[in-house]
Every structure is written in structure tokens, then in C-alpha cells.
PDB file of N, CA and C in Angstrom:
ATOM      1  N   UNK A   1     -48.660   2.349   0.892  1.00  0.00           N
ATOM      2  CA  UNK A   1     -47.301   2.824   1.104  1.00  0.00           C
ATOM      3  C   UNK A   1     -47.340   4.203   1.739  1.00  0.00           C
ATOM      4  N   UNK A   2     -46.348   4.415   2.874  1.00  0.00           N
ATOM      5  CA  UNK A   2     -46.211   5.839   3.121  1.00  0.00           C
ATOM      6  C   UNK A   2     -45.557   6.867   2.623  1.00  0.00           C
ATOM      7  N   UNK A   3     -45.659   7.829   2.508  1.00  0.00           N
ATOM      8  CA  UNK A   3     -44.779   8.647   1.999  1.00  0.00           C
ATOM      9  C   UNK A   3     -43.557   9.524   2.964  1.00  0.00           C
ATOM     10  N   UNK A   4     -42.180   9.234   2.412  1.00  0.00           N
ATOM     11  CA  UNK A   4     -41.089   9.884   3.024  1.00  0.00           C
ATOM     12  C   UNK A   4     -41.319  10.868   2.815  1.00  0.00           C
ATOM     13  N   UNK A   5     -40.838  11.188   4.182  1.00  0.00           N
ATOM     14  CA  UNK A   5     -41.028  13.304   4.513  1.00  0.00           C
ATOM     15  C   UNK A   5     -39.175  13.527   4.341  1.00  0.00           C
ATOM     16  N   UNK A   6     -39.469  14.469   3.169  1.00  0.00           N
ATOM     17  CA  UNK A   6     -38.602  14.824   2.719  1.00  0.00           C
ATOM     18  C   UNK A   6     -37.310  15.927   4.110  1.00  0.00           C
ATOM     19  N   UNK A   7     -36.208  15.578   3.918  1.00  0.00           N
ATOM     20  CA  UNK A   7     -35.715  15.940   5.000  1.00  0.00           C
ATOM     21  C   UNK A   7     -35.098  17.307   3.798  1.00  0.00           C
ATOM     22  N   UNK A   8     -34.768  18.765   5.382  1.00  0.00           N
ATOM     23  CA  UNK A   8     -34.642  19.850   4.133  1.00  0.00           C
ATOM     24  C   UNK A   8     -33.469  20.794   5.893  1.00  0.00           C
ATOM     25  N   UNK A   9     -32.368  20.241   5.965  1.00  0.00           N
ATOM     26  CA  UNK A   9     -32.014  20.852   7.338  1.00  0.00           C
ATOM     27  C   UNK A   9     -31.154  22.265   6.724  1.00  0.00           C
ATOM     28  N   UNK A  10     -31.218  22.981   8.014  1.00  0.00           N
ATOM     29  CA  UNK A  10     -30.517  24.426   7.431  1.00  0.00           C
ATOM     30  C   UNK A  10     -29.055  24.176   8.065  1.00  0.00           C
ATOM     31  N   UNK A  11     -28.332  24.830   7.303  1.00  0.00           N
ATOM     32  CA  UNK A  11     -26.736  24.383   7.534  1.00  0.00           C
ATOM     33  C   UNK A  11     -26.019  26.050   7.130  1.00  0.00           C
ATOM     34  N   UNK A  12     -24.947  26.224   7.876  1.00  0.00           N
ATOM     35  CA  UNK A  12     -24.040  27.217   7.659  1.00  0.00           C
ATOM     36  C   UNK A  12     -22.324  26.897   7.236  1.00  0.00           C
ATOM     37  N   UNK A  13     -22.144  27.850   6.972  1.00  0.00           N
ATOM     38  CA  UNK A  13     -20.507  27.350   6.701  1.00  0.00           C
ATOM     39  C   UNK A  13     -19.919  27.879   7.934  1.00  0.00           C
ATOM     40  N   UNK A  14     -19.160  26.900   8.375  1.00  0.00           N
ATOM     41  CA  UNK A  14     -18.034  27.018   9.836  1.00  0.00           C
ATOM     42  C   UNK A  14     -16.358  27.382   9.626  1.00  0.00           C
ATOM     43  N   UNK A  15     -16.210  26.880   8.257  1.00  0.00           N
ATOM     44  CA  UNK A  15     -15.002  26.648   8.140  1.00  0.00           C
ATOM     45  C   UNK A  15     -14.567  26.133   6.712  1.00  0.00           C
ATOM     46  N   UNK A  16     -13.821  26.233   5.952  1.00  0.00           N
ATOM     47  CA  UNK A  16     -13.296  26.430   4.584  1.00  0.00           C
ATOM     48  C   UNK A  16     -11.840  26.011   4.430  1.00  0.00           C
ATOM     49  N   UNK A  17     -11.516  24.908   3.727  1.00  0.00           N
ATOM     50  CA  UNK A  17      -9.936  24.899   3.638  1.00  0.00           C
ATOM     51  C   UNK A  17      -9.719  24.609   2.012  1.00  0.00           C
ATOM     52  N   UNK A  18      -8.627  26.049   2.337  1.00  0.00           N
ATOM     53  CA  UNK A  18      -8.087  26.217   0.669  1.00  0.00           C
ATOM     54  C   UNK A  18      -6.440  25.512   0.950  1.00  0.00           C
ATOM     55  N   UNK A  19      -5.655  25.537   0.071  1.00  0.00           N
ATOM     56  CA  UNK A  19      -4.892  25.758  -0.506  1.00  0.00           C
ATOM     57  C   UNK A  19      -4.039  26.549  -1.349  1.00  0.00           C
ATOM     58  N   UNK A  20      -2.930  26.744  -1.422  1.00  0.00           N
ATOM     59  CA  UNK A  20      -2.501  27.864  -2.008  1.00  0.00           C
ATOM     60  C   UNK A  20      -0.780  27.648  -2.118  1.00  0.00           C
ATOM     61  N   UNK A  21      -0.257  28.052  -3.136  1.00  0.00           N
ATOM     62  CA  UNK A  21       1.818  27.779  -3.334  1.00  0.00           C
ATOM     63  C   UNK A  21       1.972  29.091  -4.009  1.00  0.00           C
ATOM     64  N   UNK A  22       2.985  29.706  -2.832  1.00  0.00           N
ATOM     65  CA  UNK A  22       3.714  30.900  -3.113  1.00  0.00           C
ATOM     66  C   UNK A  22       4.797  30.924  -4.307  1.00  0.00           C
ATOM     67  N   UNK A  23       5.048  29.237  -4.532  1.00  0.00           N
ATOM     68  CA  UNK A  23       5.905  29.127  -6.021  1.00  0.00           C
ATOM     69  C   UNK A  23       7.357  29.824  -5.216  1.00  0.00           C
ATOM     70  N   UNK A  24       7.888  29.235  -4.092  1.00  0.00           N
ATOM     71  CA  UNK A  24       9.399  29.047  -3.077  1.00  0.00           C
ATOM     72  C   UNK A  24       9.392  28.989  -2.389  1.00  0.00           C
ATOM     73  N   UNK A  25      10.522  28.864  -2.017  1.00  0.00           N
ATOM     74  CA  UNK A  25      10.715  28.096  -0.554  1.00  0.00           C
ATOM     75  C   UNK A  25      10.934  29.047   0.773  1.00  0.00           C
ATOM     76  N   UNK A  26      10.484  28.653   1.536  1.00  0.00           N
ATOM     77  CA  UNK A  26      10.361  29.702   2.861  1.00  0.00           C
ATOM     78  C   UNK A  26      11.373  29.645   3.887  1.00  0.00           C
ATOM     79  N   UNK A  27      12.300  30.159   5.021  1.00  0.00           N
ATOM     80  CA  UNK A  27      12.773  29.679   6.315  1.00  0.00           C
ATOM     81  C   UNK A  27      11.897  29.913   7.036  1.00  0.00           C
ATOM     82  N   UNK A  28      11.411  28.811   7.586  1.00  0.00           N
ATOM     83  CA  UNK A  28      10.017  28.500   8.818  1.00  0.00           C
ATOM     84  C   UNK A  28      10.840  29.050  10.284  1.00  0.00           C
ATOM     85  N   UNK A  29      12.687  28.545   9.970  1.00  0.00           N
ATOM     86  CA  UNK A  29      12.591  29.174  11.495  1.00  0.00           C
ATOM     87  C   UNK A  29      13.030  30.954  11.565  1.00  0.00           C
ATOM     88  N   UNK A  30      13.498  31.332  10.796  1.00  0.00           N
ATOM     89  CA  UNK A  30      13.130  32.576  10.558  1.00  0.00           C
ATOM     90  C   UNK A  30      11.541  33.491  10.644  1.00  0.00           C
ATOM     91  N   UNK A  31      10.654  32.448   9.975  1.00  0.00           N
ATOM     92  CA  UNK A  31       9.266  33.045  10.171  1.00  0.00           C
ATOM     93  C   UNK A  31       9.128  33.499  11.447  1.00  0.00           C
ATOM     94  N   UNK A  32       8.826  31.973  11.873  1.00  0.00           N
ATOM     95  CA  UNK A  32       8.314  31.739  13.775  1.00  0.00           C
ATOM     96  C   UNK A  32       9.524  32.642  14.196  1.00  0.00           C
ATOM     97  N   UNK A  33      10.780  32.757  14.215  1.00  0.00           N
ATOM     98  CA  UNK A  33      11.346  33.564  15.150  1.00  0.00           C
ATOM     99  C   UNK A  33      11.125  34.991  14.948  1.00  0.00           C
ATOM    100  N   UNK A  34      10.992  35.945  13.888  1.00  0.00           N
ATOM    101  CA  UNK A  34      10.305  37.169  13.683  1.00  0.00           C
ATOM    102  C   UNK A  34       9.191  37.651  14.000  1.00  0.00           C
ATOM    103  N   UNK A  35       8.010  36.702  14.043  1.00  0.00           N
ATOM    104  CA  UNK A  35       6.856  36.710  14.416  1.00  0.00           C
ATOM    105  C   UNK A  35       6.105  35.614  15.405  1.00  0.00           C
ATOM    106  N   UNK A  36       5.411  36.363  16.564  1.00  0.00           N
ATOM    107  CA  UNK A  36       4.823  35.973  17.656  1.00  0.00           C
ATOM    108  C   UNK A  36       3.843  35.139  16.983  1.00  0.00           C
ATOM    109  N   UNK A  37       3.022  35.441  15.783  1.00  0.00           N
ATOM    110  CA  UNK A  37       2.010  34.938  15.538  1.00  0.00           C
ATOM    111  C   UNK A  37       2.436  33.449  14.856  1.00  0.00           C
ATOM    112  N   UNK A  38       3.216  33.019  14.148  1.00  0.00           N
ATOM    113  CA  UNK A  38       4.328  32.003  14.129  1.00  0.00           C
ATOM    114  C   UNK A  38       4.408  30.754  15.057  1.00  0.00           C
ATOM    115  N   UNK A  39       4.305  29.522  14.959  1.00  0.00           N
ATOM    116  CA  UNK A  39       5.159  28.284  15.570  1.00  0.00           C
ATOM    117  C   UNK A  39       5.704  27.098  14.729  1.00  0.00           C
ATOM    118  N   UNK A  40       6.509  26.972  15.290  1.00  0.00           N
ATOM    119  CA  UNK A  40       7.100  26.161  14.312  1.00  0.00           C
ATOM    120  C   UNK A  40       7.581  25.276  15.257  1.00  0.00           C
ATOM    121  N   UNK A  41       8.038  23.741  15.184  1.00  0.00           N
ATOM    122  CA  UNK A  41       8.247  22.745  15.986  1.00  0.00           C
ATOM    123  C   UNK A  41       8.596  21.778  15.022  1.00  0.00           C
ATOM    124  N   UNK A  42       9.552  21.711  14.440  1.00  0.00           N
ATOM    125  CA  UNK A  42       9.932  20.500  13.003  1.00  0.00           C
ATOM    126  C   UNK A  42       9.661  19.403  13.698  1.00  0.00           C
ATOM    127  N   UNK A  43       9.745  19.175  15.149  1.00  0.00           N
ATOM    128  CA  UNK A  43      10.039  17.824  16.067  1.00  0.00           C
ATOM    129  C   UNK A  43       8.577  17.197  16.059  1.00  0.00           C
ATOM    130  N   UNK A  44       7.268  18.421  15.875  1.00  0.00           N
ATOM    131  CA  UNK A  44       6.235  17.570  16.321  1.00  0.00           C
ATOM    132  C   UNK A  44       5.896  17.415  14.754  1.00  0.00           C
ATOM    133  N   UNK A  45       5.897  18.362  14.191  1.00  0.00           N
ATOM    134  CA  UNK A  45       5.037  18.840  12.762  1.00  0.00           C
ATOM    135  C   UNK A  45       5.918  19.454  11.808  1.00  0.00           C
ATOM    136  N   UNK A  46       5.668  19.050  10.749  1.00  0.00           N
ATOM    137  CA  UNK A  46       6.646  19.897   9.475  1.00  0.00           C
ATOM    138  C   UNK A  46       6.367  20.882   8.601  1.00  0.00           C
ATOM    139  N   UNK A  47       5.502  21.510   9.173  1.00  0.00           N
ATOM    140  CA  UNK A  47       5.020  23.245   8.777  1.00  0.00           C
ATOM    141  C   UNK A  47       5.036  23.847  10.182  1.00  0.00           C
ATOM    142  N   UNK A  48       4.598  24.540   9.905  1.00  0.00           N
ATOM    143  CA  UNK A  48       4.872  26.198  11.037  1.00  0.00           C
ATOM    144  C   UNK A  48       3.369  26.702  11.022  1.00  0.00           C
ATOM    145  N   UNK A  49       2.446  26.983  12.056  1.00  0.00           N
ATOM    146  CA  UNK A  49       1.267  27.251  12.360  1.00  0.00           C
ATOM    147  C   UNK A  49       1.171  28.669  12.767  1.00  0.00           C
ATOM    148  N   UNK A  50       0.356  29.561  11.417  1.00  0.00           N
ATOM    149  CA  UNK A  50       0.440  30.811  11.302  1.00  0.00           C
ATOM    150  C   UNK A  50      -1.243  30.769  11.634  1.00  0.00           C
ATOM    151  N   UNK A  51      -1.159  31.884  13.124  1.00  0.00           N
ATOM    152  CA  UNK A  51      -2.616  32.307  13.502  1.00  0.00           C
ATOM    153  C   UNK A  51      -2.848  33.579  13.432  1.00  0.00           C
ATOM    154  N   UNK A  52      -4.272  34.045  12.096  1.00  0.00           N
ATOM    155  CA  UNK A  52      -4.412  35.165  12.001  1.00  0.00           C
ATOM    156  C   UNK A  52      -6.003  35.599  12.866  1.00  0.00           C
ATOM    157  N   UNK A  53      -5.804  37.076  13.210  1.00  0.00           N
ATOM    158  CA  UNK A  53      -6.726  36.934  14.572  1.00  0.00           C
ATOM    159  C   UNK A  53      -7.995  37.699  13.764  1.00  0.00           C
ATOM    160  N   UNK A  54      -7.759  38.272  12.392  1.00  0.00           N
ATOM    161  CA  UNK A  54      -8.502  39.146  11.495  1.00  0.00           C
ATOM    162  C   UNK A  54      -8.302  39.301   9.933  1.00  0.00           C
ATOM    163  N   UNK A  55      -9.061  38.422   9.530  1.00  0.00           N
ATOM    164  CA  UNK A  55      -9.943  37.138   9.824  1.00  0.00           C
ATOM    165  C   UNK A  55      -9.457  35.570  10.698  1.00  0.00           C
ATOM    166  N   UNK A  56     -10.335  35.384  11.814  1.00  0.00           N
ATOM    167  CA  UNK A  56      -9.606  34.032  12.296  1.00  0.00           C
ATOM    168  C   UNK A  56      -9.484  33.101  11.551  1.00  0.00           C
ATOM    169  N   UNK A  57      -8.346  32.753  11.614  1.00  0.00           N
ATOM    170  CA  UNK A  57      -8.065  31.322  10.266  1.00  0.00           C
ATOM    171  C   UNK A  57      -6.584  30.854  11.187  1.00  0.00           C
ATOM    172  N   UNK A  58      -6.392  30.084  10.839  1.00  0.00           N
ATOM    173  CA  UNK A  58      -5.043  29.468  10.957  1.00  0.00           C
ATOM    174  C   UNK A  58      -4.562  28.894   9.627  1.00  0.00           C
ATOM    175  N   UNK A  59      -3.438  29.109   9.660  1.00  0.00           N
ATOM    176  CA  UNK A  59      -2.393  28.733   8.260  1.00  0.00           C
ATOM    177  C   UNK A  59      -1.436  27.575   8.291  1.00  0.00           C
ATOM    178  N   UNK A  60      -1.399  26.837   7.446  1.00  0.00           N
ATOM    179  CA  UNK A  60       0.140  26.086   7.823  1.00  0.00           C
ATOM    180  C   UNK A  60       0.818  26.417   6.756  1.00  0.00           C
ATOM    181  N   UNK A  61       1.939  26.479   7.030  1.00  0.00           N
ATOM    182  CA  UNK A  61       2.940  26.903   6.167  1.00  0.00           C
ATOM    183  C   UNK A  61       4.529  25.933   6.202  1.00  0.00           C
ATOM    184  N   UNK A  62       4.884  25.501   4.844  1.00  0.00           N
ATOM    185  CA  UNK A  62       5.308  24.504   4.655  1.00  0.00           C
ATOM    186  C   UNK A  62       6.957  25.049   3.919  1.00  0.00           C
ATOM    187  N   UNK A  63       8.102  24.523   4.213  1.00  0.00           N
ATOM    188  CA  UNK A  63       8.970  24.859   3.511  1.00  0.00           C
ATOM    189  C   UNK A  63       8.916  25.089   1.848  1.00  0.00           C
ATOM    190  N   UNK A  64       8.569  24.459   1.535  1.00  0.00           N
ATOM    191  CA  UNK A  64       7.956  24.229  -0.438  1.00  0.00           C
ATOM    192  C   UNK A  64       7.481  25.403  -0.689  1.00  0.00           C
ATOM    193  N   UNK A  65       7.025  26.065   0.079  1.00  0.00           N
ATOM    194  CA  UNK A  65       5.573  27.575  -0.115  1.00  0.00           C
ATOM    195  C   UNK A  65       4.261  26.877   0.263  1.00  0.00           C
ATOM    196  N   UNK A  66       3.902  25.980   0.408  1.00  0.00           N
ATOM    197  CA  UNK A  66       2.733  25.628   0.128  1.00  0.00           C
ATOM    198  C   UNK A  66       2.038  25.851   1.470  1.00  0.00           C
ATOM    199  N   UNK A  67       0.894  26.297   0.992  1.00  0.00           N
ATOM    200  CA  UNK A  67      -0.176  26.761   2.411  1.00  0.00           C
ATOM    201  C   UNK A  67      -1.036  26.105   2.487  1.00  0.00           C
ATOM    202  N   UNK A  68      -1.513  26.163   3.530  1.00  0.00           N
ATOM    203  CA  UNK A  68      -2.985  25.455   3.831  1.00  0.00           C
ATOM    204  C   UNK A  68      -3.782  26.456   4.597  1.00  0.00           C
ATOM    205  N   UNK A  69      -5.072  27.217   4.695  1.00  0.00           N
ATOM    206  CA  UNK A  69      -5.573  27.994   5.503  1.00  0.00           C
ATOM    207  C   UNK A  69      -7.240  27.085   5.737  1.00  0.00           C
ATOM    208  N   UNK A  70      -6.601  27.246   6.891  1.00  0.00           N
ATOM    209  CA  UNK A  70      -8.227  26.203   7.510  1.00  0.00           C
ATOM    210  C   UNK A  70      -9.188  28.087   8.754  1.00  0.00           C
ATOM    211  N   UNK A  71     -10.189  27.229   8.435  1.00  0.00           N
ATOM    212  CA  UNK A  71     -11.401  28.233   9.657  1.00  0.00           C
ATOM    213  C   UNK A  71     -11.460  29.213   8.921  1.00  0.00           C
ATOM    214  N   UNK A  72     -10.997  29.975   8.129  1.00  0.00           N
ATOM    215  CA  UNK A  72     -12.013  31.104   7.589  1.00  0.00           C
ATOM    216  C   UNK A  72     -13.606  30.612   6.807  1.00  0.00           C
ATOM    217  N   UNK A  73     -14.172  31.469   6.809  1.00  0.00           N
ATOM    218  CA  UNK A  73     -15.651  31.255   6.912  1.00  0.00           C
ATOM    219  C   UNK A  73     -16.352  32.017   5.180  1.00  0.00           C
ATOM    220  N   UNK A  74     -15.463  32.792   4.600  1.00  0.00           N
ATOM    221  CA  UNK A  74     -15.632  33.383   3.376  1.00  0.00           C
ATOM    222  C   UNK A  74     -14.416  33.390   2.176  1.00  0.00           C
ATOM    223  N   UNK A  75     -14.504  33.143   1.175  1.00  0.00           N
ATOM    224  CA  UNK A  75     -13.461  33.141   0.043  1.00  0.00           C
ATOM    225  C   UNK A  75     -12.812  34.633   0.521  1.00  0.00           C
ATOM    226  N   UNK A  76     -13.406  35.702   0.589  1.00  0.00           N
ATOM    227  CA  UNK A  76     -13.058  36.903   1.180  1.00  0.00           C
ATOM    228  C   UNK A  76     -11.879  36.565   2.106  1.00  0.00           C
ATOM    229  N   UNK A  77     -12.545  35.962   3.506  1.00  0.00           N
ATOM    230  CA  UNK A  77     -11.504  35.668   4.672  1.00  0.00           C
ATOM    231  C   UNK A  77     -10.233  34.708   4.200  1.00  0.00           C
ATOM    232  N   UNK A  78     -10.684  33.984   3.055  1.00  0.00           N
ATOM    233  CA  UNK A  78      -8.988  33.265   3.062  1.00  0.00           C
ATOM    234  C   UNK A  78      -8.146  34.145   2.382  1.00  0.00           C
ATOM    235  N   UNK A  79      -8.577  34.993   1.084  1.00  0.00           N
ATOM    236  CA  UNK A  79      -7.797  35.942   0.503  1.00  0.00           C
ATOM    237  C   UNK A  79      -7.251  36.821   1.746  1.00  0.00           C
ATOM    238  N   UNK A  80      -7.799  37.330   2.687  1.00  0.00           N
ATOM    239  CA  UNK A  80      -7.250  38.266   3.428  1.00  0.00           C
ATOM    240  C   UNK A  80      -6.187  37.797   4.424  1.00  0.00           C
ATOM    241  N   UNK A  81      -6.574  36.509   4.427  1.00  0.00           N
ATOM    242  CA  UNK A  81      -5.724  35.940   5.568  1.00  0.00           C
ATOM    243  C   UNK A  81      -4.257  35.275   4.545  1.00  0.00           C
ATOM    244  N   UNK A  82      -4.475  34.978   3.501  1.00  0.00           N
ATOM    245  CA  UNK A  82      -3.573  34.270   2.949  1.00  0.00           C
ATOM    246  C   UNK A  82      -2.768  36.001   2.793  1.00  0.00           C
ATOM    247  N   UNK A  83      -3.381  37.461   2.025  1.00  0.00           N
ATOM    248  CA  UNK A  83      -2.360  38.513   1.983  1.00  0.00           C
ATOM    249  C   UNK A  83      -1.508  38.242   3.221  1.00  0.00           C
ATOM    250  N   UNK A  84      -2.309  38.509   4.401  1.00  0.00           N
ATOM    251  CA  UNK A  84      -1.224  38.471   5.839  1.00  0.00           C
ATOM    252  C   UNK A  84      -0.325  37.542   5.985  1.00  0.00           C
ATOM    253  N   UNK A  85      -0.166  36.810   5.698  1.00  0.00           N
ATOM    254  CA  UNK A  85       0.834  35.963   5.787  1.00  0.00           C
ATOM    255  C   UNK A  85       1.701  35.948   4.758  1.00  0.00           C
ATOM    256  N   UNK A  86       1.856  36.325   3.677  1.00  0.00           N
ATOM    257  CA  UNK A  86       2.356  37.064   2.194  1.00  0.00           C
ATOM    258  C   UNK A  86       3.404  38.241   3.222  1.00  0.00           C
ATOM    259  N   UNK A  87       2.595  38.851   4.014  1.00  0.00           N
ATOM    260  CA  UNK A  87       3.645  39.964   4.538  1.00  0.00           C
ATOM    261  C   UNK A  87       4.278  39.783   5.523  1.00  0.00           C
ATOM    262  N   UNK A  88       3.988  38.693   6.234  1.00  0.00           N
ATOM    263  CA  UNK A  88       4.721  38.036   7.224  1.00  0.00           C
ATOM    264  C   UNK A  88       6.268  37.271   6.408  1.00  0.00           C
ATOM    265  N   UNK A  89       5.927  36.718   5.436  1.00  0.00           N
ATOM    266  CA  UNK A  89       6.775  35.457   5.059  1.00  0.00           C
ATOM    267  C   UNK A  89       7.335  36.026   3.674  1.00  0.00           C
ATOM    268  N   UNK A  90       7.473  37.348   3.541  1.00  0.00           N
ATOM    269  CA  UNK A  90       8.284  38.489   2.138  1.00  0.00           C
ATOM    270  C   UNK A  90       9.793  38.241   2.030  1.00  0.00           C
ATOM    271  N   UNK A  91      10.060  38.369   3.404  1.00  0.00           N
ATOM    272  CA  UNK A  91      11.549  38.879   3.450  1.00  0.00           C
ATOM    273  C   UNK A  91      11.911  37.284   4.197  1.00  0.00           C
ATOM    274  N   UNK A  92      11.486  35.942   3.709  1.00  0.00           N
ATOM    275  CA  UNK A  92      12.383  35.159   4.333  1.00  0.00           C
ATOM    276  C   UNK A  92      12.033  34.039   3.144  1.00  0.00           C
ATOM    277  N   UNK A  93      11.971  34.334   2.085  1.00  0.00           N
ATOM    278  CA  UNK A  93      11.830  33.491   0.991  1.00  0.00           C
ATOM    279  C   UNK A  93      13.710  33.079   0.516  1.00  0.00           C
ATOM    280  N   UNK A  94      13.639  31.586   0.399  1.00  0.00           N
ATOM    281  CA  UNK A  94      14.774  31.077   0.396  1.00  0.00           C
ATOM    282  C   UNK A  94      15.308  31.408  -1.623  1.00  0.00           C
ATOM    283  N   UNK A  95      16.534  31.562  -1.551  1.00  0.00           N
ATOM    284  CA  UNK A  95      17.661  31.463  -2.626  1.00  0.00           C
ATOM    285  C   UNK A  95      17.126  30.642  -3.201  1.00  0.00           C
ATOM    286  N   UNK A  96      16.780  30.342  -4.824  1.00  0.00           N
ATOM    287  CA  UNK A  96      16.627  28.748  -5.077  1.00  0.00           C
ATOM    288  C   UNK A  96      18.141  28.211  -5.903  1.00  0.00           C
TER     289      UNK A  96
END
């Protein structure tokens, strides 16, 4: 019998997706219209695509609160990226 050569490949992290609920509800078109960094398109998609350039990540952001932050590369980078968008989306949190 031969013996399997143990396979041992080196791998990095590219990309990380958390989750996260601000616990209310947001106006998405208020967001996107205050901020450049912002899109929102209810017609194609039903969150609003928040791009942060430091740390690069992109966000989606959902009427409910609920986030999604994809491409950051460190637990670090989503905390930082999820604050930025905390200060983007302060002053347009809906009445419940």
C-alpha cells in the first residue's frame, strides 16, 4: 500500500461576513440621499449598499436595522466599519 501525502495548503482570510441589528428601523431613502457613500434602489434590491473606503467593506443595510458587512478582512475591520455606518444612519432612525 502507498502512503497518502498528507495535503497541508496555506490559506489567508479575504473576506468575513458578520451580521449585526441596530434594534430599529432605518429611512434607506433618507440614508442614500444624505450620503454619497449610500445606494439604495428598492426596484433592484431591498437594502441600501453602504461602501466604506477605511476599512474596505461594504454594508447592506436593511429597513428592520439589520446589517450585513461583507469584505472586511479582521473582526477589528467589521467593528470599525459597522461604527461608520452607526454615524451615517444616527439621525434617520424611524419612530416606532
Amino acid at each position: 500500500m502507498s502512503k497518502k501525502k498528507m495535503l497541508r495548503p496555506e490559506f489567508r482570510v479575504e473576506n468575513i461576513v458578520a451580521s449585526a441589528d441596530l434594534g430599529a428601523d432605518l429611512d434607506l431613502y433618507a440614508i442614500a440621499k444624505a450620503s454619497a457613500d449610500v445606494d439604495y434602489e428598492p426596484e433592484q434590491f431591498p437594502g441600501a449598499i453602504c461602501k466604506i473606503h477605511d476599512p474596505k467593506a461594504a454594508l447592506l443595510l436593511f429597513k428592520n436595522g439589520k446589517i450585513i458587512c461583507t469584505g472586511a478582512k479582521t473582526e477589528a475591520d467589521i467593528r470599525k466599519a459597522i461604527n461608520q455606518v452607526i454615524k451615517i444612519v444616527k439621525n434617520y432612525v424611524l419612530a416606532s
